[in-house]
C-alpha atoms as a PDB file:
ATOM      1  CA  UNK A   1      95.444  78.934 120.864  1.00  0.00           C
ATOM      2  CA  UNK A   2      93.119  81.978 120.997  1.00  0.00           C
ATOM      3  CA  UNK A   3      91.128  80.662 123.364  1.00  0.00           C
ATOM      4  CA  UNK A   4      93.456  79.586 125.769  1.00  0.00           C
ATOM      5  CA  UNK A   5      95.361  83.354 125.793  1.00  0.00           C
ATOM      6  CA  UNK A   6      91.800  85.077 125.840  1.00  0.00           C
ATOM      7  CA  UNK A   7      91.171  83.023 129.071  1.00  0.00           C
ATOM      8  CA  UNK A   8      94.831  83.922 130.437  1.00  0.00           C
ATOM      9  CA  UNK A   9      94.317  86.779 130.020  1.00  0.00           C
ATOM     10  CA  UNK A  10      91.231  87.455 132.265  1.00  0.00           C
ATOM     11  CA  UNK A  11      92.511  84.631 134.201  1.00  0.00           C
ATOM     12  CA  UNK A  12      93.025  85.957 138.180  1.00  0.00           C
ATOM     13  CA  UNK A  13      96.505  85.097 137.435  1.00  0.00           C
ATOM     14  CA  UNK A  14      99.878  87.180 136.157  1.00  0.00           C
ATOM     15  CA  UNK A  15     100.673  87.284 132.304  1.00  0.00           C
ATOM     16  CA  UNK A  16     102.603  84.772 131.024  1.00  0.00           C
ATOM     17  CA  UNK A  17     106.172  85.296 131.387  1.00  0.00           C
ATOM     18  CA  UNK A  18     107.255  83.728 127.817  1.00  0.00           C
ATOM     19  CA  UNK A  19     104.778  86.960 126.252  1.00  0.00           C
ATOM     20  CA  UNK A  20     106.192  89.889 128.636  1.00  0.00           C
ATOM     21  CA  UNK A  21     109.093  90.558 126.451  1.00  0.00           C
ATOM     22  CA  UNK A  22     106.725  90.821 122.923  1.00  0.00           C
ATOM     23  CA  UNK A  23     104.317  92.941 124.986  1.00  0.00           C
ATOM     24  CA  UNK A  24     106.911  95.075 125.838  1.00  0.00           C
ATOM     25  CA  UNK A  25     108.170  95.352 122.307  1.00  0.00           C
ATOM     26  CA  UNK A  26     104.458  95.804 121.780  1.00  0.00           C
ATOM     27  CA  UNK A  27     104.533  98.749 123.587  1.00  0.00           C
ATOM     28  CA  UNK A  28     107.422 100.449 122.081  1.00  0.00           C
ATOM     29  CA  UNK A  29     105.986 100.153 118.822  1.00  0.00           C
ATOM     30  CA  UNK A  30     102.663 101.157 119.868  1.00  0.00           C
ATOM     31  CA  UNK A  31     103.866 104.407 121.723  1.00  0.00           C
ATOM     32  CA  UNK A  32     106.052 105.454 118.201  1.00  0.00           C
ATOM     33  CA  UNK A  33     103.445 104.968 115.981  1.00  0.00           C
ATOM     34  CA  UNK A  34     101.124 106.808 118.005  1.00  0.00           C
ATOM     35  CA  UNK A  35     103.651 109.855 118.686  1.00  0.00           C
ATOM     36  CA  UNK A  36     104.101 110.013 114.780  1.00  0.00           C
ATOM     37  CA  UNK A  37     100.383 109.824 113.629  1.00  0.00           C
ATOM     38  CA  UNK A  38      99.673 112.462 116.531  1.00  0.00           C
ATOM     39  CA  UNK A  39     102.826 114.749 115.194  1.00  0.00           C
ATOM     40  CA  UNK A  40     100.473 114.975 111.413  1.00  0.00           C
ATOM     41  CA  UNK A  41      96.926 114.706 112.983  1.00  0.00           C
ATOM     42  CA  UNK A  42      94.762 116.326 110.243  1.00  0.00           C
ATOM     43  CA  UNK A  43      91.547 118.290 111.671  1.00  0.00           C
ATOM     44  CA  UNK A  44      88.780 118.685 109.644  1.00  0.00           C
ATOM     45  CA  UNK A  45      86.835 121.483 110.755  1.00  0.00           C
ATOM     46  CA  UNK A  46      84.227 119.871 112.269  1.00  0.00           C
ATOM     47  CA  UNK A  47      84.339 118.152 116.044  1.00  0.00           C
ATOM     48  CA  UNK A  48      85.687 114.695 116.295  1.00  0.00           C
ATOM     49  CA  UNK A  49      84.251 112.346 118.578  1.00  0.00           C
ATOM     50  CA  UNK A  50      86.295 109.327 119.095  1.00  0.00           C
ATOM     51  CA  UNK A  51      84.406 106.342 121.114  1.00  0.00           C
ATOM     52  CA  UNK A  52      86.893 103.142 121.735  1.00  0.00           C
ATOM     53  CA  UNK A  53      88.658 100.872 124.160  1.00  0.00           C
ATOM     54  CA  UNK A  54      91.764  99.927 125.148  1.00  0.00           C
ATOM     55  CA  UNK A  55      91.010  96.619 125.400  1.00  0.00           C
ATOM     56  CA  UNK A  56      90.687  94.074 122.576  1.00  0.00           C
ATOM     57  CA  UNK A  57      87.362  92.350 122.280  1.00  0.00           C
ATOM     58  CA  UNK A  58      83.604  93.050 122.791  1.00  0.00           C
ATOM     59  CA  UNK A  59      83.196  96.224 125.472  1.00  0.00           C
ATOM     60  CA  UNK A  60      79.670  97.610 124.139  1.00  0.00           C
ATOM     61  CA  UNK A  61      80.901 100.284 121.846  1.00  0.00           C
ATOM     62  CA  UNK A  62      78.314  99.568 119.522  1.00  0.00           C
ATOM     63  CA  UNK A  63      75.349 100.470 121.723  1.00  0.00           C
ATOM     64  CA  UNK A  64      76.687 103.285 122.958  1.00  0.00           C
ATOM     65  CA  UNK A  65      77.673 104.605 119.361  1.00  0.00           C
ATOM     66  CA  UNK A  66      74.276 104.270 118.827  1.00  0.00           C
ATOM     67  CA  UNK A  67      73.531 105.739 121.852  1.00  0.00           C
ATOM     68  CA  UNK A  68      75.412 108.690 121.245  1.00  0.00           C
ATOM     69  CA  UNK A  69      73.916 109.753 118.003  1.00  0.00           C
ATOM     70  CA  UNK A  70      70.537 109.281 119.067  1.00  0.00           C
ATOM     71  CA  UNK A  71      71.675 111.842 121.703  1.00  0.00           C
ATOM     72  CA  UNK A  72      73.449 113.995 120.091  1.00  0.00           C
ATOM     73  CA  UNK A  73      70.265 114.628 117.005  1.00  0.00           C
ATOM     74  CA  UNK A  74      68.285 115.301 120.200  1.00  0.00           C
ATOM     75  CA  UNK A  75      71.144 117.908 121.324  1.00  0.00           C
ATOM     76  CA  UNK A  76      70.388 119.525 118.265  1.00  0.00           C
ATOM     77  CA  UNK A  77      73.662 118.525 116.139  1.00  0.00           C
ATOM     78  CA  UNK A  78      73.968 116.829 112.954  1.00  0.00           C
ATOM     79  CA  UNK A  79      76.265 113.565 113.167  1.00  0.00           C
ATOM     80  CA  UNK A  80      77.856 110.912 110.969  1.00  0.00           C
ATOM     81  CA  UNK A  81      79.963 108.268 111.915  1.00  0.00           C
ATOM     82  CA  UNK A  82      82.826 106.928 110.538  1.00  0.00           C
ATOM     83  CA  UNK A  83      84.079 103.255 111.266  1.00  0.00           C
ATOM     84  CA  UNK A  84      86.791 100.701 109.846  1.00  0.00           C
ATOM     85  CA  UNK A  85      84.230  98.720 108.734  1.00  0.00           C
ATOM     86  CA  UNK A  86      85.869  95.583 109.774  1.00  0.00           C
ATOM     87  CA  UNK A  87      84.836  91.988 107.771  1.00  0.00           C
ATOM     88  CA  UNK A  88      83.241  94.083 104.717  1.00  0.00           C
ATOM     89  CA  UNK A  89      84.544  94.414 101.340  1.00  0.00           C
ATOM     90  CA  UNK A  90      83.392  97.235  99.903  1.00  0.00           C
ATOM     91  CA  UNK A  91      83.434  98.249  95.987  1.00  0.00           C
ATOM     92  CA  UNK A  92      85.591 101.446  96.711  1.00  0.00           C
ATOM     93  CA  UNK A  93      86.459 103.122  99.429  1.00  0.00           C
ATOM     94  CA  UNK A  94      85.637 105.198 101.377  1.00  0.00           C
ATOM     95  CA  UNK A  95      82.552 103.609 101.139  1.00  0.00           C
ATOM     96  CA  UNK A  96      78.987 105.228 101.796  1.00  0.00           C
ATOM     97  CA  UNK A  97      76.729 102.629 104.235  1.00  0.00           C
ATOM     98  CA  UNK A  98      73.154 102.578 103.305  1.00  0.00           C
ATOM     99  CA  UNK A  99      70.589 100.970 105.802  1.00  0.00           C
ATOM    100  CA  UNK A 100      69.392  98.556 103.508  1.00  0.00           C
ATOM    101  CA  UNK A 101      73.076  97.459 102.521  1.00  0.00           C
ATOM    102  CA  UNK A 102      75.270  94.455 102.313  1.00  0.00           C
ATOM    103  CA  UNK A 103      76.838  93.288 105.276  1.00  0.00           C
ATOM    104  CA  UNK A 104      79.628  91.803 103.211  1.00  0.00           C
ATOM    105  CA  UNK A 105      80.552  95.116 101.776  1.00  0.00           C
ATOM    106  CA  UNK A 106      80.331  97.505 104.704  1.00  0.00           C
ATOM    107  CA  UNK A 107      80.596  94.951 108.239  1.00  0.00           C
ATOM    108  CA  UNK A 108      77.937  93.873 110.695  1.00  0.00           C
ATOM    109  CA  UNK A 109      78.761  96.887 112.821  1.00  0.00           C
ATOM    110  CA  UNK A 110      78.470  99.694 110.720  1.00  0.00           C
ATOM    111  CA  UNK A 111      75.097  98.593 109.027  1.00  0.00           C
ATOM    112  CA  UNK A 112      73.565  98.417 112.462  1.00  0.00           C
ATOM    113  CA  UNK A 113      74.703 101.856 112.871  1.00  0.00           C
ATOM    114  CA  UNK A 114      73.132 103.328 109.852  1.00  0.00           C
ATOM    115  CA  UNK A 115      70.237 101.379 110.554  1.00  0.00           C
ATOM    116  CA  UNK A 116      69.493 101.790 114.381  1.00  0.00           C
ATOM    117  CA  UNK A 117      71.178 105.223 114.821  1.00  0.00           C
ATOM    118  CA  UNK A 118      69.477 106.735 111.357  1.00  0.00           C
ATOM    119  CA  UNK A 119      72.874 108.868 110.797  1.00  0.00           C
ATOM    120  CA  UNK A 120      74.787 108.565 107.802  1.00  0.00           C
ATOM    121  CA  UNK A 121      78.145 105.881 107.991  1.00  0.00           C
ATOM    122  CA  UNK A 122      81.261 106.091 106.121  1.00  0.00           C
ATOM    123  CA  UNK A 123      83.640 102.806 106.435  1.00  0.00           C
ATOM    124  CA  UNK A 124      87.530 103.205 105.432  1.00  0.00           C
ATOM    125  CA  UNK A 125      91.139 101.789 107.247  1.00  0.00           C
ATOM    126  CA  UNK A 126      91.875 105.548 106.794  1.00  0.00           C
ATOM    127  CA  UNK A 127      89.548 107.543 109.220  1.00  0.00           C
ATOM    128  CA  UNK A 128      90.601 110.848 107.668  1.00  0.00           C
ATOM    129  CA  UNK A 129      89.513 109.631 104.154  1.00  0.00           C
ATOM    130  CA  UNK A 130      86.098 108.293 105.712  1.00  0.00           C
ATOM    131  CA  UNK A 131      85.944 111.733 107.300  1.00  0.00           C
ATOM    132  CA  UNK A 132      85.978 113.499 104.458  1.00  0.00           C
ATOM    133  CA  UNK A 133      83.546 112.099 102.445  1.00  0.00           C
ATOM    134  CA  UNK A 134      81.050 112.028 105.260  1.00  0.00           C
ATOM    135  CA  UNK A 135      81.304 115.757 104.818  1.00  0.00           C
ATOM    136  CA  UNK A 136      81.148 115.613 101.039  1.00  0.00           C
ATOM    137  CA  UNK A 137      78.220 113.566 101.330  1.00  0.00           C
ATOM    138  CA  UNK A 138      75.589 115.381 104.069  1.00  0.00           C
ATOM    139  CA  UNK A 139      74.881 118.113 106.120  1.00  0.00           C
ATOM    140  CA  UNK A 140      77.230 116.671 109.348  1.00  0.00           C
ATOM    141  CA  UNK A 141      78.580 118.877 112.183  1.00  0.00           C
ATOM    142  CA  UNK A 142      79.631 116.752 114.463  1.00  0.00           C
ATOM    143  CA  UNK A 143      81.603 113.016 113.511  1.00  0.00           C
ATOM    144  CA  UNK A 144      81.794 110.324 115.543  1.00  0.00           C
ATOM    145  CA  UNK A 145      84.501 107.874 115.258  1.00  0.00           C
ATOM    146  CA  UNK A 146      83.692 104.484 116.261  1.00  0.00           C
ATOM    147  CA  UNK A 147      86.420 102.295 117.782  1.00  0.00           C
ATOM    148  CA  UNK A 148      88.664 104.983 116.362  1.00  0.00           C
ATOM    149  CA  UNK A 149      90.665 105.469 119.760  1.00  0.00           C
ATOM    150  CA  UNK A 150      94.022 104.566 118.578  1.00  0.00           C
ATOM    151  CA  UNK A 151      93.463 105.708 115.039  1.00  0.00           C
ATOM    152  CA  UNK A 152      95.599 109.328 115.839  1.00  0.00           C
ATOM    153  CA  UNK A 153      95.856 110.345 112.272  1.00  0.00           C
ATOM    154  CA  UNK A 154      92.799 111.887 112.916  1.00  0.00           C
ATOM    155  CA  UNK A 155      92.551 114.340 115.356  1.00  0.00           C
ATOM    156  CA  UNK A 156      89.735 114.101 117.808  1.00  0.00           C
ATOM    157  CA  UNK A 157      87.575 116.682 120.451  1.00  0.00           C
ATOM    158  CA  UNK A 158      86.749 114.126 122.828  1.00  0.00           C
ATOM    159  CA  UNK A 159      88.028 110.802 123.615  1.00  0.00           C
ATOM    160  CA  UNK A 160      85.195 108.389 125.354  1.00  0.00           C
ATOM    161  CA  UNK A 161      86.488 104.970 126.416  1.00  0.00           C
ATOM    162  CA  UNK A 162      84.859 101.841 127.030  1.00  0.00           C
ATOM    163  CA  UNK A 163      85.353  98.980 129.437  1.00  0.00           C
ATOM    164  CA  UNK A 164      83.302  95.934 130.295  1.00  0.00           C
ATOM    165  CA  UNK A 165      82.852  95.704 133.807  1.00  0.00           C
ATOM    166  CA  UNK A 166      82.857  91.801 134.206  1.00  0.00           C
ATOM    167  CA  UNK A 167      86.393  91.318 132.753  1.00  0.00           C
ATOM    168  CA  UNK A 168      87.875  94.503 133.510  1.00  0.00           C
ATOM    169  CA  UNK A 169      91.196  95.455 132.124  1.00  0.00           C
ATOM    170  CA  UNK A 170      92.489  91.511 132.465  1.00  0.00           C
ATOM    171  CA  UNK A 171      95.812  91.189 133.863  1.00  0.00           C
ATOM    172  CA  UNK A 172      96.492  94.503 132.646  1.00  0.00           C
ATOM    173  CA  UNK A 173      99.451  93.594 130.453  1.00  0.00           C
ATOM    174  CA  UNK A 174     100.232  94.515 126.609  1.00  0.00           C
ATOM    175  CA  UNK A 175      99.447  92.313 123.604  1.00  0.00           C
ATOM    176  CA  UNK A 176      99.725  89.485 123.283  1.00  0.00           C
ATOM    177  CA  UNK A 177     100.657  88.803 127.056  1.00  0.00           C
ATOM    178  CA  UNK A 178      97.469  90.605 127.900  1.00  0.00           C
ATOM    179  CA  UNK A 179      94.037  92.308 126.556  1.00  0.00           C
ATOM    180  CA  UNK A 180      95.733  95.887 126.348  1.00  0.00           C
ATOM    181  CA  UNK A 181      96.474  97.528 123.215  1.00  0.00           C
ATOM    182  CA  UNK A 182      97.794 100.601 124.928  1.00  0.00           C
ATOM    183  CA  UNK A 183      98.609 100.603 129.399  1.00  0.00           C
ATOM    184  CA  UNK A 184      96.230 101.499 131.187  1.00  0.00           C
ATOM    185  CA  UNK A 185      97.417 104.630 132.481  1.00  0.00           C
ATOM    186  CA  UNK A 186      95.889 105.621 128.931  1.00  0.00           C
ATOM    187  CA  UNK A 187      92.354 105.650 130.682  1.00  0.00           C
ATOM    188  CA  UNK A 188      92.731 108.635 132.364  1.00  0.00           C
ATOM    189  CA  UNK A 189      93.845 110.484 129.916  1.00  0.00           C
ATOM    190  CA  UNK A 190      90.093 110.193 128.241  1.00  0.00           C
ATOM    191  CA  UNK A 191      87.548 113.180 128.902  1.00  0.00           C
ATOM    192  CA  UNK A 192      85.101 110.638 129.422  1.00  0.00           C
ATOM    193  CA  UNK A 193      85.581 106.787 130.698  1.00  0.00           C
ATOM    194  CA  UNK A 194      82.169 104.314 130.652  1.00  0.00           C
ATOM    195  CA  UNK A 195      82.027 101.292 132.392  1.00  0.00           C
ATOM    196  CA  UNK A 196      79.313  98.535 130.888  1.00  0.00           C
ATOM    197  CA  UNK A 197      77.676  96.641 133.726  1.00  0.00           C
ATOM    198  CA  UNK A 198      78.371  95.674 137.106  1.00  0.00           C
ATOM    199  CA  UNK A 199      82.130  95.198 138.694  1.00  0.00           C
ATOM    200  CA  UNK A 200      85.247  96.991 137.740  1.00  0.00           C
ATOM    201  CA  UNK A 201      85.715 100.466 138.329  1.00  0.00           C
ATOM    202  CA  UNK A 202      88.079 102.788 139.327  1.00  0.00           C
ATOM    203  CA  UNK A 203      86.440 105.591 141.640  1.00  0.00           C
ATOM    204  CA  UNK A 204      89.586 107.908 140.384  1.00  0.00           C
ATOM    205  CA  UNK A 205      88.392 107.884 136.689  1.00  0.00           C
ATOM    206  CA  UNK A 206      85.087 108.817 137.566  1.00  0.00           C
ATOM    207  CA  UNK A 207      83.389 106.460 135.372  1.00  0.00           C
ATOM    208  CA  UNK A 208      80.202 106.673 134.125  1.00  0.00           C
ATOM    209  CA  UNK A 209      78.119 103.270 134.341  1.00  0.00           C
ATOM    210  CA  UNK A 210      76.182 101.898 131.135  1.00  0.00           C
ATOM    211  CA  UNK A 211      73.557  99.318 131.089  1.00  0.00           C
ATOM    212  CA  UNK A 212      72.880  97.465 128.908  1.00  0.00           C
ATOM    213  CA  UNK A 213      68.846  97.077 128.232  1.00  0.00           C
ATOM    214  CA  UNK A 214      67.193  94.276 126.388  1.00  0.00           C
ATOM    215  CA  UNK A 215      64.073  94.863 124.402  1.00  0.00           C
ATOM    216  CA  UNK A 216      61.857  92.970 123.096  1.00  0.00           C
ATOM    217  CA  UNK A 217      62.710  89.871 121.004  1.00  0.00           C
ATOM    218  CA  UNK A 218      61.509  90.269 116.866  1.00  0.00           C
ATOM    219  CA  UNK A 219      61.158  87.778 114.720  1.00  0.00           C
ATOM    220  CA  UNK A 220      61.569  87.629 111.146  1.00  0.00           C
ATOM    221  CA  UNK A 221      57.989  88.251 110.427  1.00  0.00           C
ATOM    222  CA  UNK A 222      58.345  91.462 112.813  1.00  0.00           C
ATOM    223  CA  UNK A 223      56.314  89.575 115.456  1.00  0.00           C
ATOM    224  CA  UNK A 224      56.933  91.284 118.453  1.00  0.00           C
ATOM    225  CA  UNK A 225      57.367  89.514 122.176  1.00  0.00           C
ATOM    226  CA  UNK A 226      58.793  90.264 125.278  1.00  0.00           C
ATOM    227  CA  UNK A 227      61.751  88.127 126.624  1.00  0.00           C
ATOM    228  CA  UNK A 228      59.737  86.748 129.651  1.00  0.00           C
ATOM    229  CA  UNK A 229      57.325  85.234 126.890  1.00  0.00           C
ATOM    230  CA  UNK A 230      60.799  82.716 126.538  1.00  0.00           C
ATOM    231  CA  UNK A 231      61.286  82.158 130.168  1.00  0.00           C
ATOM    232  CA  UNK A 232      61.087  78.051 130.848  1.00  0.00           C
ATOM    233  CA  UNK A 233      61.507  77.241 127.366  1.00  0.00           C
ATOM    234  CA  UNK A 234      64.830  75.885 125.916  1.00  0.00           C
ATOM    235  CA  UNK A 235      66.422  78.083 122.452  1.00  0.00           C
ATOM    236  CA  UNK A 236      69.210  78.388 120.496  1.00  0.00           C
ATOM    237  CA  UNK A 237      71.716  81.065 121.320  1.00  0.00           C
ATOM    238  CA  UNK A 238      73.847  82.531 118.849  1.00  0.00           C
ATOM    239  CA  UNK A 239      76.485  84.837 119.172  1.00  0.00           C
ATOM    240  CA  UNK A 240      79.156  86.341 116.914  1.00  0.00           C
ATOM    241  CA  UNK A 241      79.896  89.455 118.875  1.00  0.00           C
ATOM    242  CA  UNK A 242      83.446  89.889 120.899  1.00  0.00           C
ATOM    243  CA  UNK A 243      81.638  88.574 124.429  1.00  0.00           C
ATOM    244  CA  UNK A 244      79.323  86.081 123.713  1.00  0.00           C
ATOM    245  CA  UNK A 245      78.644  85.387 127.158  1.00  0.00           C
ATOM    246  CA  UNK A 246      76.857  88.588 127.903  1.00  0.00           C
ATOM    247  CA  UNK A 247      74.593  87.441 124.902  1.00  0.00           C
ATOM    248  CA  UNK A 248      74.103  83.812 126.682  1.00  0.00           C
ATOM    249  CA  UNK A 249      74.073  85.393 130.472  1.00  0.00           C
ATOM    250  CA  UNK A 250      71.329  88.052 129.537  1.00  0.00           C
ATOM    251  CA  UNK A 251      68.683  84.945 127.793  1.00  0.00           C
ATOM    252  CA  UNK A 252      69.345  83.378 131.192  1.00  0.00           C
ATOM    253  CA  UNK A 253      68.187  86.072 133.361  1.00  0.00           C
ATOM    254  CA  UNK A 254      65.166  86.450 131.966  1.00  0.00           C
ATOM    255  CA  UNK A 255      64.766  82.183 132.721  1.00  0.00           C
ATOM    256  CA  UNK A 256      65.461  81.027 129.114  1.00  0.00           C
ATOM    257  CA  UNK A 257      67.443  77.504 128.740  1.00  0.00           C
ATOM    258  CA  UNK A 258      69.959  78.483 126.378  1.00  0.00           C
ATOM    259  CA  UNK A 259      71.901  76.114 124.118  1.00  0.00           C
ATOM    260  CA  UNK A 260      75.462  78.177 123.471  1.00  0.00           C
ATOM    261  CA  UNK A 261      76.499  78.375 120.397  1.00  0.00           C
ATOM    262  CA  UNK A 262      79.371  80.724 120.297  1.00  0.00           C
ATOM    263  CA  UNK A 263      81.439  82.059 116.827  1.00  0.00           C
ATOM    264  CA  UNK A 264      83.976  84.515 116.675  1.00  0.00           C
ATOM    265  CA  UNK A 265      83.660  87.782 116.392  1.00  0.00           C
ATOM    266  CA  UNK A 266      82.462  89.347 113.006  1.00  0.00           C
ATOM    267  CA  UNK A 267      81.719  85.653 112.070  1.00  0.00           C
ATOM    268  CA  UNK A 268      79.869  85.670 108.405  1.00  0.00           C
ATOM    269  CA  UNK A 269      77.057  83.149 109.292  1.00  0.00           C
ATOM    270  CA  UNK A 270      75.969  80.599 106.456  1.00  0.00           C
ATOM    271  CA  UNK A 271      72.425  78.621 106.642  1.00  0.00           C
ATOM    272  CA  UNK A 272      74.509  75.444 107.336  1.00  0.00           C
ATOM    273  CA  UNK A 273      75.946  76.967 110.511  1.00  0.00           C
ATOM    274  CA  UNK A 274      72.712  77.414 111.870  1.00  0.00           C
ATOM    275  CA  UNK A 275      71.116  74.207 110.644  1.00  0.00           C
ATOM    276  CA  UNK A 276      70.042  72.830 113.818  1.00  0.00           C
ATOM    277  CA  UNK A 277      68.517  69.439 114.479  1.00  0.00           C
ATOM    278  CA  UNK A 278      65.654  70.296 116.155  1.00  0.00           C
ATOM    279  CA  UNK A 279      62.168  72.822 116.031  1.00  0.00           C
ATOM    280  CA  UNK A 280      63.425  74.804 118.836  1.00  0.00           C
ATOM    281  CA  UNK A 281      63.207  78.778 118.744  1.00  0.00           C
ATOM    282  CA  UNK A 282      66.486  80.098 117.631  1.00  0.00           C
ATOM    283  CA  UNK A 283      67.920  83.554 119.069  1.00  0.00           C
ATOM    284  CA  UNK A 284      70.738  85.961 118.156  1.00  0.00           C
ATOM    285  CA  UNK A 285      71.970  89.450 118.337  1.00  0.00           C
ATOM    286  CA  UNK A 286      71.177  92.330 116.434  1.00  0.00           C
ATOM    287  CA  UNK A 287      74.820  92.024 115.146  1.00  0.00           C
ATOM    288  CA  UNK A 288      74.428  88.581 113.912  1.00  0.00           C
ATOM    289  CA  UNK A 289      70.821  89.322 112.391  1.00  0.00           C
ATOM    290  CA  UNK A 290      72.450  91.745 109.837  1.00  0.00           C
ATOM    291  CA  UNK A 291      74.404  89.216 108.135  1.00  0.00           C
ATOM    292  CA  UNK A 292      71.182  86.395 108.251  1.00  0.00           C
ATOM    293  CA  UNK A 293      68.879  88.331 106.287  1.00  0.00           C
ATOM    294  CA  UNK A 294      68.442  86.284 102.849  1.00  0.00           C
ATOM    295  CA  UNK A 295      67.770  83.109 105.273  1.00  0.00           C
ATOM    296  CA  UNK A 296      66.536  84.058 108.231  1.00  0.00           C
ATOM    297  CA  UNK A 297      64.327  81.480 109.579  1.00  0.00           C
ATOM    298  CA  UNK A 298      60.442  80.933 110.629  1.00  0.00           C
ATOM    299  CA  UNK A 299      61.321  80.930 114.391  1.00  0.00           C
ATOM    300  CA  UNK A 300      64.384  82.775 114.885  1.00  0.00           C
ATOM    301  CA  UNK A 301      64.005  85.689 116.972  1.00  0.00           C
ATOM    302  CA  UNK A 302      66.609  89.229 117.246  1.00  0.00           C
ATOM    303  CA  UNK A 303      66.821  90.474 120.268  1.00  0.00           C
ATOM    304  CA  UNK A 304      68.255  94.416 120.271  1.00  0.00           C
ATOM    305  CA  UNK A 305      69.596  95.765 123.469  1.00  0.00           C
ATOM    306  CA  UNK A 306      69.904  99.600 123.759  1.00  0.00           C
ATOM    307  CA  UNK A 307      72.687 101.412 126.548  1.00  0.00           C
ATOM    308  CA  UNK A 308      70.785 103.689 129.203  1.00  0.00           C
ATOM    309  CA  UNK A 309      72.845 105.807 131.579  1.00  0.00           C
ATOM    310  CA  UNK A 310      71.530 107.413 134.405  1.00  0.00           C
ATOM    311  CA  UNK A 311      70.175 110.945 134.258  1.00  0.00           C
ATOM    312  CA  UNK A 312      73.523 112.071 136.530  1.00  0.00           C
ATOM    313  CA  UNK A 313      75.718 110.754 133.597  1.00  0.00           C
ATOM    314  CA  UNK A 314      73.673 111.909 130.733  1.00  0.00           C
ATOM    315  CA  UNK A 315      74.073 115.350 132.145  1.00  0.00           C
ATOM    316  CA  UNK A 316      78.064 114.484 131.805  1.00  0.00           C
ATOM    317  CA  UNK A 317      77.799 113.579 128.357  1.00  0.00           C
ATOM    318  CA  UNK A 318      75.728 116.386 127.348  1.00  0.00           C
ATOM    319  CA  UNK A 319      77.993 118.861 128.598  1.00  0.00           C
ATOM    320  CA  UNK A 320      81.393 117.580 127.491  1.00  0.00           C
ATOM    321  CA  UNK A 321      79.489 117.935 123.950  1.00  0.00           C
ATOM    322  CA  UNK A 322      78.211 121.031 124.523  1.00  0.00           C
ATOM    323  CA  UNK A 323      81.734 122.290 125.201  1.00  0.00           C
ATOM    324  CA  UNK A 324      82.794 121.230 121.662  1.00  0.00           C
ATOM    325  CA  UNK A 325      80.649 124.488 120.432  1.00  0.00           C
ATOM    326  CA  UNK A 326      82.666 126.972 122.217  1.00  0.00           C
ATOM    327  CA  UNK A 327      85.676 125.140 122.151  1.00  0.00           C
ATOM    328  CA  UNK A 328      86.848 125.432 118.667  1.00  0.00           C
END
């Protein structure tokens, strides 16, 4: 059943007409809620940077989270980030992230945070409690909230949305008729919209455009080897991430034959999942790597991919953030 709505709705066809009237309940309920979390926002003295979509499913947030902080340290701020920390189960909350932690206490995302961004990570359902003890627990001027764009309880600086560019917006209807969790007038009232990849846009937003970069492939070993060294050859491709395809599609640009192997998103990956009949090279996402560690195998290879703007659009960034020091 998921599958077959996901495909509706980036189908070029209308939403289904059985799902308009729970999408527009949807959107009732979605416009209350956010009108009474927004009426007891809490502020925390600090700027809040809120990166999300409005749009369920993969976008790129992740990279350009990452991204961000790496920017933002070079800016000369201090940031943490704060996430939901979806798929972990951590001892208490809120709940510190360390670089070397578990996966199945803090979520795929947020370890790859802490680990490729070097920033300290706080993961709690409650932003504002996350928040907090990010504060408690460094020397942080500056939060990011990651996919935190409909979390209104806590009040935010700057709002950056995401959108991929080879689905777009869908048919542009509600949940669960569509992708949307909020209309998509919503985009333009964001200080900053970024489109990943090639195809949609929408000149009047003034999008910035994010690509997506691979580097090169690592095993487990830390061997090192550029993605052409794969082109000709046939691998596995794994990917637990919200868009899979992007995964599969960038493996066959560089010439690789790629065996799909596809798992939801967040999926906790077992050795017998990826128990393959065969010798062949095995590849997967940073994402999925985090969650492989205590079996990763002789000739499975990580590939990270890091989001590059153009200098134009950097400049945009920079001084939306730069306003957040004479702003408050």
């Amino acid at each position: 059943m998921n599958s077959w709505l996901v495909a509706r709705w980036y189908a070029d066809a209308p939403a289904p007409l059985l799902l308009r009237p729970l999408a527009s309940l949807y959107g009732r309920i979605a416009a209350q809620r956010r009108l009474r979390l927004q009426a007891r926002a809490q502020r925390l003295g600090v700027p809040v940077i809120v990166v999300g979509n409005i749009a369920v499913g993969g976008t790129g947030k992740t990279p350009l989270v990452i991204w961000l902080v790496e920017r933002l340290r070079a800016w000369g701020w201090r940031p943490g980030v704060v996430s939901r920390g979806y798929g972990g189960k951590p001892p208490q909350r809120p709940y510190l992230v360390r670089a070397d932690g578990d996966p199945r206490a803090c979520g795929d995302e947020p370890l790859l945070i802490a680990r490729r961004g070097g920033v300290p990570v706080v993961v709690d359902p409650d932003r504002v409690a996350a928040a907090r003890q990010l504060l408690r627990a460094g020397e942080v001027d500056v939060i990011v909230s990651d996919d935190g764009l409909q979390h209104y309880r806590l009040a935010r600086d700057l709002e950056i949305g995401v959108v991929d560019a080879r689905r777009g917006l869908g048919n542009g209807a509600l949940l669960p008729a569509g992708p949307l969790r909020e209309p998509p007038a919503r985009l333009r009232e964001l200080d900053l919209v970024v489109v990943n990849g090639e195809g949609w846009s929408d000149v009047s937003l003034r999008p910035l455009r994010m690509r997506l970069l691979a580097g090169e492939a690592v095993s487990g070993s830390g061997e090192r080897r550029a993605l052409s060294a794969f082109a000709g050859r046939r691998v596995h491709a794994v990917a637990g991430i919200g868009h899979p395809q992007r995964f599969f599609e960038t493996l066959r640009a560089a010439g690789i034959e790629v065996i799909e192997h596809a798992f939801a998103d967040h999926h906790r990956f077992r050795p017998q999942d990826l128990a393959f009949a065969d010798t062949l090279p095995l590849m997967m996402t940073e994402k999925d790597a985090v969650k492989c560690a205590g079996f990763f195998g002789a000739d499975w290879w990580v590939l990270p991919v890091s989001a590059h703007f153009d200098a134009a659009d950097e400049r945009r960034v920079r001084e939306s953030v730069e306003r957040l020091r004479t702003d408050r």
